[in-house]
PDB file of N, CA and C in Angstrom:
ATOM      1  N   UNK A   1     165.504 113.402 128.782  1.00  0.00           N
ATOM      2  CA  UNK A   1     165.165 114.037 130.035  1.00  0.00           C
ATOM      3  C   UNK A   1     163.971 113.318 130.640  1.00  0.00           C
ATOM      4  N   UNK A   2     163.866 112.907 131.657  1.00  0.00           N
ATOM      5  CA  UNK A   2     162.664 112.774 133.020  1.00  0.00           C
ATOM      6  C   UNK A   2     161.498 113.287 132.462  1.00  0.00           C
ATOM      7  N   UNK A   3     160.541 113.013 132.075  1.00  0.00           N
ATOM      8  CA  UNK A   3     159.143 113.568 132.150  1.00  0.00           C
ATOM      9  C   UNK A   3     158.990 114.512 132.983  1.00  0.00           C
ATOM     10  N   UNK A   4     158.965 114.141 134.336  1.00  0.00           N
ATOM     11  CA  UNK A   4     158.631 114.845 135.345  1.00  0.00           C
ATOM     12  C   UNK A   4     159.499 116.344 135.558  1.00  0.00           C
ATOM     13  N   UNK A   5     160.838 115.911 135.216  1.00  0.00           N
ATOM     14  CA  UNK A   5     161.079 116.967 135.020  1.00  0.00           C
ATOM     15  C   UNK A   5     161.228 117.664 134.532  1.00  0.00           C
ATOM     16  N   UNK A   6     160.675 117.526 133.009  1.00  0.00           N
ATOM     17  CA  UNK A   6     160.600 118.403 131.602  1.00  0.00           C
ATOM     18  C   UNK A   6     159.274 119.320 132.291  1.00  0.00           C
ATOM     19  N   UNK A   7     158.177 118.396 133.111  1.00  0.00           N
ATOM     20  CA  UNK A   7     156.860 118.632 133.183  1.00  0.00           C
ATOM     21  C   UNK A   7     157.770 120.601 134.339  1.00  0.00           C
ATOM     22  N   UNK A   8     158.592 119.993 135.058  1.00  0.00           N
ATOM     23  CA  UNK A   8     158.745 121.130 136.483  1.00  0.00           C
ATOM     24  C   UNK A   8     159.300 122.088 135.882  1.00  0.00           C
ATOM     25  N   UNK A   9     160.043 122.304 134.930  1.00  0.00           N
ATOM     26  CA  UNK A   9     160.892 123.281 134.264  1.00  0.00           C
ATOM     27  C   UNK A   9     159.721 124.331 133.410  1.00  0.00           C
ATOM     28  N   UNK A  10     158.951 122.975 133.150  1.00  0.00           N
ATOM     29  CA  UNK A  10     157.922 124.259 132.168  1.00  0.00           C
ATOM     30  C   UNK A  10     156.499 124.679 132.478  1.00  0.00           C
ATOM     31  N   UNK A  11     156.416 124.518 134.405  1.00  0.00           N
ATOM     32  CA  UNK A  11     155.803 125.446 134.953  1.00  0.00           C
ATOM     33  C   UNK A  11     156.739 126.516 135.778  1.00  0.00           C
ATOM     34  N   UNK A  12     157.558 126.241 135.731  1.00  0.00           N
ATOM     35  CA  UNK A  12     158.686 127.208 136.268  1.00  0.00           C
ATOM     36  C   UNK A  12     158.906 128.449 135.079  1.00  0.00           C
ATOM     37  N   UNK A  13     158.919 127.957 134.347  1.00  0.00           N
ATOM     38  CA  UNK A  13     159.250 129.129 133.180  1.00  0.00           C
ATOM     39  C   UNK A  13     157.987 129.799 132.906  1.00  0.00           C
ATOM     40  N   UNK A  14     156.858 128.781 132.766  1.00  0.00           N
ATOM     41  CA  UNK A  14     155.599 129.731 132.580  1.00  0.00           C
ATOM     42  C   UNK A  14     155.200 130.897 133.846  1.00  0.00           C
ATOM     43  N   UNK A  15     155.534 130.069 134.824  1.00  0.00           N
ATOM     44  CA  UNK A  15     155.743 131.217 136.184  1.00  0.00           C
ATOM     45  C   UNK A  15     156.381 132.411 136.288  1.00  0.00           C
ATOM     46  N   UNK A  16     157.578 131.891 135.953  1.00  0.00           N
ATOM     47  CA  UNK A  16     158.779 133.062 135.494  1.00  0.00           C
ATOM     48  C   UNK A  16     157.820 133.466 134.260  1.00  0.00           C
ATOM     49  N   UNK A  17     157.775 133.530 133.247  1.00  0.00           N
ATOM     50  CA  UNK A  17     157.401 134.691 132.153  1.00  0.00           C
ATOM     51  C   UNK A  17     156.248 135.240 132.682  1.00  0.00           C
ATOM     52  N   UNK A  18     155.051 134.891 133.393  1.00  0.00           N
ATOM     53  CA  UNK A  18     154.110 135.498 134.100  1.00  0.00           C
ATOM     54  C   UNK A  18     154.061 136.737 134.810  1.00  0.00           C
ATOM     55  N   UNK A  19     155.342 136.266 135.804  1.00  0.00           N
ATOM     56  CA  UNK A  19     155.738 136.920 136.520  1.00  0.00           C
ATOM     57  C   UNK A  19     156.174 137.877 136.153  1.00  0.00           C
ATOM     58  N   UNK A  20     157.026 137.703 135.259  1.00  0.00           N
ATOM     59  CA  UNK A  20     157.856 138.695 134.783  1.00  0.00           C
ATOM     60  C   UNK A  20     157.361 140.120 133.784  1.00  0.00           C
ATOM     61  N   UNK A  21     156.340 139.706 133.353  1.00  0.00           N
ATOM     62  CA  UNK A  21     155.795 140.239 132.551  1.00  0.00           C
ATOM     63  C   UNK A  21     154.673 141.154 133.443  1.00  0.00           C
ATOM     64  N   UNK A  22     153.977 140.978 134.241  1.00  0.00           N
ATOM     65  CA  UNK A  22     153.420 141.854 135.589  1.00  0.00           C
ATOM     66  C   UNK A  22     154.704 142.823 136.137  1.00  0.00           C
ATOM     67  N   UNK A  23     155.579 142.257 136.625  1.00  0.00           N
ATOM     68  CA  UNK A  23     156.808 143.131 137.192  1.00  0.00           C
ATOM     69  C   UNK A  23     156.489 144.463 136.006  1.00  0.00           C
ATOM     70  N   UNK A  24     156.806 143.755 134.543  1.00  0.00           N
ATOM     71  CA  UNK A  24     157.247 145.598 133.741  1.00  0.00           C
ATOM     72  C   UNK A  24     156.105 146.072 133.658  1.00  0.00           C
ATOM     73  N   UNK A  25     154.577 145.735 134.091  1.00  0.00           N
ATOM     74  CA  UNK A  25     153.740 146.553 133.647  1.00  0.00           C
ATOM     75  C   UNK A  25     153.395 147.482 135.270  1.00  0.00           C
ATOM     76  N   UNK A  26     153.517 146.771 136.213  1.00  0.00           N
ATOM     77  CA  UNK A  26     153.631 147.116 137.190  1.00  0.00           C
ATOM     78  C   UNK A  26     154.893 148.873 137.546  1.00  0.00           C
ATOM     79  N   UNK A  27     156.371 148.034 136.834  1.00  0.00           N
ATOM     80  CA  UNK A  27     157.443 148.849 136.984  1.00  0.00           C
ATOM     81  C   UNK A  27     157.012 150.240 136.105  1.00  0.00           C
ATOM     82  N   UNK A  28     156.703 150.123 134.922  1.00  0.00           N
ATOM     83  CA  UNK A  28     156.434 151.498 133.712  1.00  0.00           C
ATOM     84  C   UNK A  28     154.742 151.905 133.475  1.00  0.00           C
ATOM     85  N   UNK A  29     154.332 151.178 134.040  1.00  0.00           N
ATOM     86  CA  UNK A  29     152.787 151.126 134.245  1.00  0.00           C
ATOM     87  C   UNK A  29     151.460 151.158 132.965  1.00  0.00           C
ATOM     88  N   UNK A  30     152.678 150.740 132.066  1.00  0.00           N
ATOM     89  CA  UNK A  30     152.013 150.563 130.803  1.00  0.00           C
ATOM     90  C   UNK A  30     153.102 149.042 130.325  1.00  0.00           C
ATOM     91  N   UNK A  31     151.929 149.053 129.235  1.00  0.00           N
ATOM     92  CA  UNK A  31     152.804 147.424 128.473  1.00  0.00           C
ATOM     93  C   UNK A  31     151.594 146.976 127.323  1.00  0.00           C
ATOM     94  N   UNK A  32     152.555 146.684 126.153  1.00  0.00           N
ATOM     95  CA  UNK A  32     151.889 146.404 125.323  1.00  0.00           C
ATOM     96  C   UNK A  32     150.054 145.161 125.546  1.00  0.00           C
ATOM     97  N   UNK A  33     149.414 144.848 124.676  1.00  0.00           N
ATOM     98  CA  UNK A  33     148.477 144.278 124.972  1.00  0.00           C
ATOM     99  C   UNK A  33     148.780 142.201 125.420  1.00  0.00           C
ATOM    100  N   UNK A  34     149.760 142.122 124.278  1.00  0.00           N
ATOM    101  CA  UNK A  34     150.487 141.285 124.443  1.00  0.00           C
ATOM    102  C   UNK A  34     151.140 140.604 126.235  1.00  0.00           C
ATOM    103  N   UNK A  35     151.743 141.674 126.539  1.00  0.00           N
ATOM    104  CA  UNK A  35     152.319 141.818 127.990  1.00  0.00           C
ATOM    105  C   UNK A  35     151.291 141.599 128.352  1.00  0.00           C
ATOM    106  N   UNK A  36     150.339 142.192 128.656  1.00  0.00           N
ATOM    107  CA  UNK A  36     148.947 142.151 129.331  1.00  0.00           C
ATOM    108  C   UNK A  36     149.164 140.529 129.471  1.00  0.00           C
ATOM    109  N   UNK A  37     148.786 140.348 128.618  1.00  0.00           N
ATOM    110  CA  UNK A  37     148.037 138.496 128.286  1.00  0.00           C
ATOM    111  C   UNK A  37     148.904 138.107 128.453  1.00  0.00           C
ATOM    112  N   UNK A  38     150.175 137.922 128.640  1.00  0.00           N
ATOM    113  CA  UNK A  38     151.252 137.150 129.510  1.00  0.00           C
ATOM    114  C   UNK A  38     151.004 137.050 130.383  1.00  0.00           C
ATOM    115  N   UNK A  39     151.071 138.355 131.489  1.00  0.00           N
ATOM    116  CA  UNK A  39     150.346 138.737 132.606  1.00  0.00           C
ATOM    117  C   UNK A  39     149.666 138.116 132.987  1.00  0.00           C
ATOM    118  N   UNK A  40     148.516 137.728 132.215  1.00  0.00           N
ATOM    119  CA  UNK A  40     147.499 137.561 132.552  1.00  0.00           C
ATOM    120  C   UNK A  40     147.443 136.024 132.605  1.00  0.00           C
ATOM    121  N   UNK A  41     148.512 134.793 132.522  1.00  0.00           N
ATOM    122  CA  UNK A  41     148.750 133.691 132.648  1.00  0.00           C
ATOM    123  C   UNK A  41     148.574 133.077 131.073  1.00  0.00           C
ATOM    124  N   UNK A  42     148.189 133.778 129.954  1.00  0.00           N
ATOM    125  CA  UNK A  42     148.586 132.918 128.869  1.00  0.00           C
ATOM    126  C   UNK A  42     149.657 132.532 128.140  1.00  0.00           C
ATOM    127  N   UNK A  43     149.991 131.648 127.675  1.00  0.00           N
ATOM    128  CA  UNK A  43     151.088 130.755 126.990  1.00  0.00           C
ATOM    129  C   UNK A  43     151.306 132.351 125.772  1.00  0.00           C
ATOM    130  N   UNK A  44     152.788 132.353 125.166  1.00  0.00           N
ATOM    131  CA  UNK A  44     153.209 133.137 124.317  1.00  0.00           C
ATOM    132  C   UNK A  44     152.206 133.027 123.344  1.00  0.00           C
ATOM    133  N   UNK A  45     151.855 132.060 122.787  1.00  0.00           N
ATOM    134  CA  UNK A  45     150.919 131.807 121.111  1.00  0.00           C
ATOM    135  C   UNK A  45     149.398 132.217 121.602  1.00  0.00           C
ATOM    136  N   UNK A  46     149.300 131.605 122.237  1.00  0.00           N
ATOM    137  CA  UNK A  46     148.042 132.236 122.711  1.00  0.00           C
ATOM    138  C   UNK A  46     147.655 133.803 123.420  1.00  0.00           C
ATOM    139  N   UNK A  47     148.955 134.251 123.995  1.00  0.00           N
ATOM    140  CA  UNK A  47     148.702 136.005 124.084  1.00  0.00           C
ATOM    141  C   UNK A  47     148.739 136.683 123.163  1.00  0.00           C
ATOM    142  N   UNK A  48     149.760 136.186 121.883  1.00  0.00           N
ATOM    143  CA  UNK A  48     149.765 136.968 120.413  1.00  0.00           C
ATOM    144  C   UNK A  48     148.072 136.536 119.911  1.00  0.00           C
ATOM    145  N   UNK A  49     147.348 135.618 119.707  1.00  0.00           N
ATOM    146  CA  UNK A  49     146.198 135.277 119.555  1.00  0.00           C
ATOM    147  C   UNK A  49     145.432 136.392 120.019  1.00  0.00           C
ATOM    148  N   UNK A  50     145.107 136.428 121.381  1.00  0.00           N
ATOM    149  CA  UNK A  50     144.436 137.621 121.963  1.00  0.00           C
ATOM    150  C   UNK A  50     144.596 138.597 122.276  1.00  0.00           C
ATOM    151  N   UNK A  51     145.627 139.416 121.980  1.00  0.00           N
ATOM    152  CA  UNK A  51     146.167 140.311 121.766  1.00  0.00           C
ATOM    153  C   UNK A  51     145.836 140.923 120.687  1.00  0.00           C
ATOM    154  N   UNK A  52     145.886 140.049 119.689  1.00  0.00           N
ATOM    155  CA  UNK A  52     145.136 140.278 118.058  1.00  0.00           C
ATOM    156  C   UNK A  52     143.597 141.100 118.019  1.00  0.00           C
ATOM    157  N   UNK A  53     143.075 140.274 118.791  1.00  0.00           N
ATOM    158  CA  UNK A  53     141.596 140.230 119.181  1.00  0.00           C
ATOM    159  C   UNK A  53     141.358 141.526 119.768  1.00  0.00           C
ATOM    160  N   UNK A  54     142.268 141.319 120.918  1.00  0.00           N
ATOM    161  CA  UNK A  54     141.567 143.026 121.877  1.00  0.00           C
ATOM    162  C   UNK A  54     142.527 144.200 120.733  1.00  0.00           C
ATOM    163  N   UNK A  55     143.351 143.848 120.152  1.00  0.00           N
ATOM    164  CA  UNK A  55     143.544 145.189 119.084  1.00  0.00           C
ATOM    165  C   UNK A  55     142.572 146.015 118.236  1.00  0.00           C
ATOM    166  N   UNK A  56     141.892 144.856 117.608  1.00  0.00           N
ATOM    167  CA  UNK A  56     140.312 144.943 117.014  1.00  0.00           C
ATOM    168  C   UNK A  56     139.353 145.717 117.595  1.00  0.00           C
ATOM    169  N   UNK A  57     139.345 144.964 119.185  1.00  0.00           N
ATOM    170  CA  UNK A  57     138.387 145.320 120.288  1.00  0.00           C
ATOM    171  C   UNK A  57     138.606 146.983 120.619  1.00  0.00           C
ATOM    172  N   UNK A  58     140.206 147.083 120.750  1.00  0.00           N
ATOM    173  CA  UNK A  58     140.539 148.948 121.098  1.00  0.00           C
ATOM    174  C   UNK A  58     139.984 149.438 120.325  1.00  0.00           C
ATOM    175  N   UNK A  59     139.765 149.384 118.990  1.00  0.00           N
ATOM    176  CA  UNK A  59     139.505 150.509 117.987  1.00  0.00           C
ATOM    177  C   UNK A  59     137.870 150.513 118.484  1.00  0.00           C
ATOM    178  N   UNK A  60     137.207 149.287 118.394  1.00  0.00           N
ATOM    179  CA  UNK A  60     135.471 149.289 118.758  1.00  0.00           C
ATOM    180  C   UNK A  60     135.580 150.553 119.887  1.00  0.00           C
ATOM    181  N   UNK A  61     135.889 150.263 121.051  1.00  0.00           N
ATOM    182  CA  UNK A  61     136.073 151.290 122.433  1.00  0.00           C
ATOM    183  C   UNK A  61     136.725 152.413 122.425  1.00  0.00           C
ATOM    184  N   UNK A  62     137.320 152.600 120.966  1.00  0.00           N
ATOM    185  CA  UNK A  62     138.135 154.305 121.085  1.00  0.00           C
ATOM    186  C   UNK A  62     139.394 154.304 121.643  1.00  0.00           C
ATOM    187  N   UNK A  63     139.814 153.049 122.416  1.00  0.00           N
ATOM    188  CA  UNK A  63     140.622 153.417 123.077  1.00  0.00           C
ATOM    189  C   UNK A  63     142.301 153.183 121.924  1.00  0.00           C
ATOM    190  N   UNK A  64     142.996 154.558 122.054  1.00  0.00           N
ATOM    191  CA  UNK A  64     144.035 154.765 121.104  1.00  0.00           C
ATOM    192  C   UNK A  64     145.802 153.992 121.566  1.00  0.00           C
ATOM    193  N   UNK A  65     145.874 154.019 123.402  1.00  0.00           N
ATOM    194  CA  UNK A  65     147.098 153.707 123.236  1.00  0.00           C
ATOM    195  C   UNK A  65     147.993 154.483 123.093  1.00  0.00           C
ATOM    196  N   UNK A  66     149.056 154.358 124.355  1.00  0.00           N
ATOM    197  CA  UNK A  66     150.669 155.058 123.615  1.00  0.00           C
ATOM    198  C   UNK A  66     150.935 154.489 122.959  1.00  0.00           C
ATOM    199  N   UNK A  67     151.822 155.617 121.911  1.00  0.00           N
ATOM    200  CA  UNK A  67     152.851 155.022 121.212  1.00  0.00           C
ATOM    201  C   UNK A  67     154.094 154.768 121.243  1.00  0.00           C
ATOM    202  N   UNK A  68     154.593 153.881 121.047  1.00  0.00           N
ATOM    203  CA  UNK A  68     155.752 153.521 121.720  1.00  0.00           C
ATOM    204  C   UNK A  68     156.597 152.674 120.577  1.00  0.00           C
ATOM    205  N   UNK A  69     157.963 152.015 121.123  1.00  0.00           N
ATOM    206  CA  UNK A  69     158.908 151.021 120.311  1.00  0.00           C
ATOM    207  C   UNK A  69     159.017 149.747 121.252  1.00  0.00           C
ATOM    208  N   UNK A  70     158.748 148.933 120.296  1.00  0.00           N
ATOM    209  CA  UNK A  70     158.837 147.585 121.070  1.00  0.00           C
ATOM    210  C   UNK A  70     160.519 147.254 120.683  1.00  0.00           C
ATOM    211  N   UNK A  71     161.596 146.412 121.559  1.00  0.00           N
ATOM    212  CA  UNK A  71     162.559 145.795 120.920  1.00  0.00           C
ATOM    213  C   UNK A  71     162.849 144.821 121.019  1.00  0.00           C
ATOM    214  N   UNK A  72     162.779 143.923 119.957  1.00  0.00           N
ATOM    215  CA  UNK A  72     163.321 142.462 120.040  1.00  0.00           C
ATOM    216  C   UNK A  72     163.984 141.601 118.846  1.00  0.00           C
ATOM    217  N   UNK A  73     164.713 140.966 120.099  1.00  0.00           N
ATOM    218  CA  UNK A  73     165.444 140.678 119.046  1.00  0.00           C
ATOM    219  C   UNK A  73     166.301 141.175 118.377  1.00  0.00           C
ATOM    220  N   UNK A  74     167.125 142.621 118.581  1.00  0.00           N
ATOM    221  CA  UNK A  74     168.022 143.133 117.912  1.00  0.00           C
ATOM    222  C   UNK A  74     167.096 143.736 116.506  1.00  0.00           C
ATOM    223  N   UNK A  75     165.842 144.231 116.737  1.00  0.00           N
ATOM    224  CA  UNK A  75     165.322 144.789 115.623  1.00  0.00           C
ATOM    225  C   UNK A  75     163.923 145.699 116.836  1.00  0.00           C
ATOM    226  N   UNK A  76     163.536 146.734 116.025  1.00  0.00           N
ATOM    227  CA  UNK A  76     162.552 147.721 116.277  1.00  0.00           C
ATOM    228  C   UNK A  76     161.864 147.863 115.901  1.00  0.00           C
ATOM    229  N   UNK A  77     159.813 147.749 116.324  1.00  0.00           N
ATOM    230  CA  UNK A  77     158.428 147.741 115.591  1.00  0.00           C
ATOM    231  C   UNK A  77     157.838 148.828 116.852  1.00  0.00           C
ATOM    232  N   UNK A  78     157.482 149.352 115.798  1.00  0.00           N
ATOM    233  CA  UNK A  78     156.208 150.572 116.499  1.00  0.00           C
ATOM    234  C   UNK A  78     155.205 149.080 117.037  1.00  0.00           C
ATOM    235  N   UNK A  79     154.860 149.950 117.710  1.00  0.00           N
ATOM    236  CA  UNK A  79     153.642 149.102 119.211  1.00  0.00           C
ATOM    237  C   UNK A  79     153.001 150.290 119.513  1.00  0.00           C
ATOM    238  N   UNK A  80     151.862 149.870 120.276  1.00  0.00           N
ATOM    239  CA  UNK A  80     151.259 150.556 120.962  1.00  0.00           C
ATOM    240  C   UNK A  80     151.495 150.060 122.901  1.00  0.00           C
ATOM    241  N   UNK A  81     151.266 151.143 123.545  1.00  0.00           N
ATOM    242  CA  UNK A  81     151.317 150.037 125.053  1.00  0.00           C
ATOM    243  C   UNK A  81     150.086 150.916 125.538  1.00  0.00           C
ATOM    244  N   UNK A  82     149.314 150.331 126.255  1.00  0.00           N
ATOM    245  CA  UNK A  82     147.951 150.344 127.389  1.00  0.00           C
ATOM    246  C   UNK A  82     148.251 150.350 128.718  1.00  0.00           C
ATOM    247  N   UNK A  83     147.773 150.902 129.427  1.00  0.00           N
ATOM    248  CA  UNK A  83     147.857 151.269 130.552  1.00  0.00           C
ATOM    249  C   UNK A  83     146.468 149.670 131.418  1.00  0.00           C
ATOM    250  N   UNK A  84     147.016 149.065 132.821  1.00  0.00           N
ATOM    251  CA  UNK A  84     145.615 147.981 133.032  1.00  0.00           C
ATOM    252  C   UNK A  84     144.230 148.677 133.108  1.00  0.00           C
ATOM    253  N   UNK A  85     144.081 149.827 133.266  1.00  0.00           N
ATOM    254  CA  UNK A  85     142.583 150.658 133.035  1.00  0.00           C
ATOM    255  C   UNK A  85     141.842 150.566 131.905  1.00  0.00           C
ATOM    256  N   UNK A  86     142.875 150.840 130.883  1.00  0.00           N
ATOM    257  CA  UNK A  86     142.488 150.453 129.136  1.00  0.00           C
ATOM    258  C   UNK A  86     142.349 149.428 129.175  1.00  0.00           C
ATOM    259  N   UNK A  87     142.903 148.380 129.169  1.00  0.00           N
ATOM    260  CA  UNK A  87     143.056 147.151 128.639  1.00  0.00           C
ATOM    261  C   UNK A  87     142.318 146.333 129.259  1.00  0.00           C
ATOM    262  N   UNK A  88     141.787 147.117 131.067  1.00  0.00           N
ATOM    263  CA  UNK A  88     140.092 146.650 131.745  1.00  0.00           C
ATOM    264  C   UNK A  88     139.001 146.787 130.563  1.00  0.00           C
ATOM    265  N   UNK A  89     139.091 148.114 130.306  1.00  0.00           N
ATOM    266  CA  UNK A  89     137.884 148.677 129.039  1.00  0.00           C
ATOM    267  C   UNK A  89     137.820 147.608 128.087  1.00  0.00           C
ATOM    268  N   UNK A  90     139.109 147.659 127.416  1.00  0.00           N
ATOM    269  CA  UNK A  90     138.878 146.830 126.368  1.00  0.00           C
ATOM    270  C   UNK A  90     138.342 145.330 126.381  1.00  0.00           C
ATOM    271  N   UNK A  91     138.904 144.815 127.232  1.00  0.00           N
ATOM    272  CA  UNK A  91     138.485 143.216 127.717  1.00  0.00           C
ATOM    273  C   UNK A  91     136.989 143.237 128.308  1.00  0.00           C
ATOM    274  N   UNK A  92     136.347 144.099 128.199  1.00  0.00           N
ATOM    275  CA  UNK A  92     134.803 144.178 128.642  1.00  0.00           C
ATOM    276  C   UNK A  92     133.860 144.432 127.104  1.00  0.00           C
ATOM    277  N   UNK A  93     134.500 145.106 126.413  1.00  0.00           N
ATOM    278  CA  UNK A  93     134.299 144.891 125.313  1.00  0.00           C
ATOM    279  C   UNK A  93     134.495 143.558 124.201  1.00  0.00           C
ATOM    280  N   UNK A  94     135.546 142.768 124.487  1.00  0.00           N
ATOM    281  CA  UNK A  94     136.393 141.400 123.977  1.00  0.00           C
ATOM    282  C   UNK A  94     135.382 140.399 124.128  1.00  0.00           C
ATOM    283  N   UNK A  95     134.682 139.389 123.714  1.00  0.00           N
ATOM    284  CA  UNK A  95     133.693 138.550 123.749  1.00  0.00           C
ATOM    285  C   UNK A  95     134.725 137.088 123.203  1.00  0.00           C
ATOM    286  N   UNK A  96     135.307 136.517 123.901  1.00  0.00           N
ATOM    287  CA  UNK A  96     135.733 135.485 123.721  1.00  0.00           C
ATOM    288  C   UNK A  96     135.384 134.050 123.842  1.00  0.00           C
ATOM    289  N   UNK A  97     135.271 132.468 122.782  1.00  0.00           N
ATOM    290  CA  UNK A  97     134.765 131.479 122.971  1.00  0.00           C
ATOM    291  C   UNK A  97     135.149 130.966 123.810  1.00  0.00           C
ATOM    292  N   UNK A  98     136.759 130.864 123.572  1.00  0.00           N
ATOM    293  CA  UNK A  98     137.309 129.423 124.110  1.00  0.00           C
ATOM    294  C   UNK A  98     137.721 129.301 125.655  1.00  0.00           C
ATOM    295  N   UNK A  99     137.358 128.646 126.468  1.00  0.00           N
ATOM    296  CA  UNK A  99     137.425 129.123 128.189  1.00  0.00           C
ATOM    297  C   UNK A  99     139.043 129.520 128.636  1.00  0.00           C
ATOM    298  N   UNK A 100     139.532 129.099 127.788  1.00  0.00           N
ATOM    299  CA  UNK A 100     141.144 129.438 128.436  1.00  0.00           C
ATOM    300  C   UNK A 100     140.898 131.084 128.145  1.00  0.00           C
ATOM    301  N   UNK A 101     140.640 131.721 126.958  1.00  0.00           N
ATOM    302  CA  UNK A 101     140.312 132.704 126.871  1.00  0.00           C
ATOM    303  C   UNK A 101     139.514 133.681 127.677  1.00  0.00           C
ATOM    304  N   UNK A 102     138.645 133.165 128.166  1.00  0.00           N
ATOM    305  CA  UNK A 102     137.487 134.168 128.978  1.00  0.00           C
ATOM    306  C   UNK A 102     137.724 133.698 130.340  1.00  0.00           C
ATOM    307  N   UNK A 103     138.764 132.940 130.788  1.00  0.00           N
ATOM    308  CA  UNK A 103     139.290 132.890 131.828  1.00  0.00           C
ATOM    309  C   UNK A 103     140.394 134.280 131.863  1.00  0.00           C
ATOM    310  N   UNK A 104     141.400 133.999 130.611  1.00  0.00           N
ATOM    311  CA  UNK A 104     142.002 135.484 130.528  1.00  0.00           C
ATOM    312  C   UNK A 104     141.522 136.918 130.259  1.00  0.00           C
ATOM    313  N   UNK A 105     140.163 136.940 130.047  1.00  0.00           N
ATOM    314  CA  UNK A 105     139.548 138.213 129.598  1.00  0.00           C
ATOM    315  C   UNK A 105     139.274 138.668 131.117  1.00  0.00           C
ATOM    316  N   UNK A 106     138.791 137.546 132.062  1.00  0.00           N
ATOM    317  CA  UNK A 106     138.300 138.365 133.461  1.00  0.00           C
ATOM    318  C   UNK A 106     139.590 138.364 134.158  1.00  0.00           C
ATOM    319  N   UNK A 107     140.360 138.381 134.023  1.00  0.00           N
ATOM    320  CA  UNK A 107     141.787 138.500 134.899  1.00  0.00           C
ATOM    321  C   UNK A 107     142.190 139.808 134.337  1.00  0.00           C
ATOM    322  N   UNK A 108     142.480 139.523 132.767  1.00  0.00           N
ATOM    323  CA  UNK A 108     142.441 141.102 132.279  1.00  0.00           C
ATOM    324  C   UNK A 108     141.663 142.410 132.980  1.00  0.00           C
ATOM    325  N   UNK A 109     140.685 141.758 133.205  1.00  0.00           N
ATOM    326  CA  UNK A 109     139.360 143.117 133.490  1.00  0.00           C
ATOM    327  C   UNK A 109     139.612 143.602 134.879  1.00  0.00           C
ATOM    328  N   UNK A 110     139.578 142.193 135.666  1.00  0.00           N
ATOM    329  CA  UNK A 110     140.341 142.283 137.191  1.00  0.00           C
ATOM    330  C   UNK A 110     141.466 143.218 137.597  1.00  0.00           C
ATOM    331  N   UNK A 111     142.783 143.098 136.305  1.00  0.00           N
ATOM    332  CA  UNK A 111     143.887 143.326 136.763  1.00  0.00           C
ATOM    333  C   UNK A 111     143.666 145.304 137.335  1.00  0.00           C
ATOM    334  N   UNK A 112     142.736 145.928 136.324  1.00  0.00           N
ATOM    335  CA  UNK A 112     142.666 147.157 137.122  1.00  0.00           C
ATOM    336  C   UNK A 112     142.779 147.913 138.131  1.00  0.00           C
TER     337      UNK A 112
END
């Protein structure tokens, strides 16, 4: 394949999953923390990364979370999902190094 166009496909998709991932938190008005950080323009490995982090961070802030079922994949895991008010809280609490990160912590905080 084209460089260039390996390069167009995989800002298109990062767009699309971005996107897409705002739409359901937008549509049900909750979404796991994960979703969030999609949302919030990070790459899949890197939203499970910080996602990790502000899980840690909820318990510091109290904040508990619905409970809910995540599904994927043809299999079912308890989750929690946050509402963007929580997941403002929490990301004010979240102290992150790496700038891709604390670029996503104030978008997080923003998204409220």
């Amino acid at each position: 394949m084209i460089a260039a166009n390996r390069t167009r496909r995989a800002t298109l998709a990062a767009r699309a999953r971005t996107h897409r991932a705002a739409a359901k938190i937008r549509r049900t008005g909750t979404g796991t923390l994960a979703t969030h950080c999609i949302a919030a323009g990070l790459p899949v490995r890197e939203a499970r990364s910080v996602a990790g982090s502000l899980r840690k961070n909820a318990v510091k802030a109290g904040i508990t979370g619905t409970p809910s079922v995540s599904y994927t994949h043809g299999r079912a895991r308890q989750c929690r999902r946050f509402t963007p008010a929580e997941v403002a809280r929490i990301a004010t609490v979240y102290r992150p190094r790496r700038a891709e990160y604390k670029a996503a912590c104030t978008r997080l905080a923003l998204a409220a």
